[in-house]
Protein backbone atom coordinates (compact mmCIF):
# COMPACT_ATOMS: atom_id res chain seq x y z
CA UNK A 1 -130.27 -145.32 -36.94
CA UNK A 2 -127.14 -146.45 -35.62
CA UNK A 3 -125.07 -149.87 -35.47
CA UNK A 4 -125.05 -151.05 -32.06
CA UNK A 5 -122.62 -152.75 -30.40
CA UNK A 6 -123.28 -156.29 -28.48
CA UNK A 7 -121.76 -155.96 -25.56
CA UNK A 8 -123.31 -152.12 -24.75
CA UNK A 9 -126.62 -151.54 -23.78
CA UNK A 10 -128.69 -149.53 -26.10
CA UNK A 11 -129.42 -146.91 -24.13
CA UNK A 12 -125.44 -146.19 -23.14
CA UNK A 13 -125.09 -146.35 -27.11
CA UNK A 14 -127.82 -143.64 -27.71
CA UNK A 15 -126.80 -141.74 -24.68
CA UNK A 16 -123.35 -141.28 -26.26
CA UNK A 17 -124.85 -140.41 -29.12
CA UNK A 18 -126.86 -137.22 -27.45
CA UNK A 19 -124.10 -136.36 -24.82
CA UNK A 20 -122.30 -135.64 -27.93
CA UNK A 21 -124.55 -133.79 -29.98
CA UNK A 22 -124.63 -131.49 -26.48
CA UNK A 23 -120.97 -131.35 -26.69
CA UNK A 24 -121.03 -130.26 -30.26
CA UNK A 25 -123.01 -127.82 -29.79
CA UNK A 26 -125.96 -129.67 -32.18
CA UNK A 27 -128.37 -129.29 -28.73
CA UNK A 28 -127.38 -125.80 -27.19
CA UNK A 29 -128.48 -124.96 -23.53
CA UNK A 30 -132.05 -124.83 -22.68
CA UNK A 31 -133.07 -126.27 -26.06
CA UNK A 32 -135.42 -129.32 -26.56
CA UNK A 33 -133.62 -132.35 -26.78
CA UNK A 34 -135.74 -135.21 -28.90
CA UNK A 35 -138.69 -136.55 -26.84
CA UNK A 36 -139.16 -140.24 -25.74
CA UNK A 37 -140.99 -141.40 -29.09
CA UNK A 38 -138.53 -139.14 -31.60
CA UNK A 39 -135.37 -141.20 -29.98
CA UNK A 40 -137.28 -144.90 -30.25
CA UNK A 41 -138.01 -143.61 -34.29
CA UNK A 42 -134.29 -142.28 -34.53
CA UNK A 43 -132.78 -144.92 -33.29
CA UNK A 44 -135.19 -147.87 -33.70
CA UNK A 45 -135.38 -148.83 -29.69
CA UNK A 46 -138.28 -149.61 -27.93
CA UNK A 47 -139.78 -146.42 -26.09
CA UNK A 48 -138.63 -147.97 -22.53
CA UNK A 49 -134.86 -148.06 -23.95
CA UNK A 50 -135.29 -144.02 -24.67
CA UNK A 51 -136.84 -143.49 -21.57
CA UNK A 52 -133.60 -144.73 -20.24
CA UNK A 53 -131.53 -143.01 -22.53
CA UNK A 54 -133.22 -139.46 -21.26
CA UNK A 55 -133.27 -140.73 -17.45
CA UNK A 56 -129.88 -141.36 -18.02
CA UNK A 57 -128.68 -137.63 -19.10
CA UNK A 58 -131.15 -136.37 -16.42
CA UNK A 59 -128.98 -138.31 -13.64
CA UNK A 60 -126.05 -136.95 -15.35
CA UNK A 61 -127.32 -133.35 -15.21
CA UNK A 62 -127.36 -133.02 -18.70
CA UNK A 63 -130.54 -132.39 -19.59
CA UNK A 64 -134.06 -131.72 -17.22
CA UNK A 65 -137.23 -132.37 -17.79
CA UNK A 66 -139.86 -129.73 -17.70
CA UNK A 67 -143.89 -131.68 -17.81
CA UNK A 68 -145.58 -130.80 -20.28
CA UNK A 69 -143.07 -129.05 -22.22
CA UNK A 70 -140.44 -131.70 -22.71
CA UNK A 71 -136.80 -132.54 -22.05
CA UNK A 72 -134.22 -129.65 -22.44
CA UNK A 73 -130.25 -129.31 -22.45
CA UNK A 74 -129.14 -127.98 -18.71
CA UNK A 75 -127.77 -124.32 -18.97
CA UNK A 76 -124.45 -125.66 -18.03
CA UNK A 77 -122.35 -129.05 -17.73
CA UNK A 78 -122.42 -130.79 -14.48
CA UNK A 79 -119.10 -130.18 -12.94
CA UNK A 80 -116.36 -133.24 -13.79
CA UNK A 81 -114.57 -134.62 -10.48
């Protein structure tokens, strides 16, 4: 679990928090990132805050969403500009 700040939303928080585990190397391309319910126990957010947190990345191009088999880490960063 993390310390969260006041004035940042949860979800930007975690999302930090996974955008750099990608950047570490911690999540490597086309590997599972934590599901919906494994962030909310990480973290201790409601399930509708991680479902933000992974809509988030998805939006970003970070990670994609395959049903049925769960959320993995996009083969390659989204282009910066």
């Amino acid at each position: 679990m993390i310390e969260f700040e006041a004035d940042v939303p949860r979800w930007k928080q975690v999302a930090e928090v996974i955008r750099g585990r990608i950047a570490d190397g911690t999540y490597a391309p086309r590997t599972r990132v934590p599901s919906v319910v494994q962030l909310a126990t990480e973290f201790g957010i409601a399930q509708a805050t991680a479902q933000k947190v992974h809509r988030g990345l998805r939006d970003e191009g970070l990670i994609y969403t395959e049903p049925g088999l769960g959320s993995f880490v996009s083969s390659r960063p989204p282009a910066e500009g």
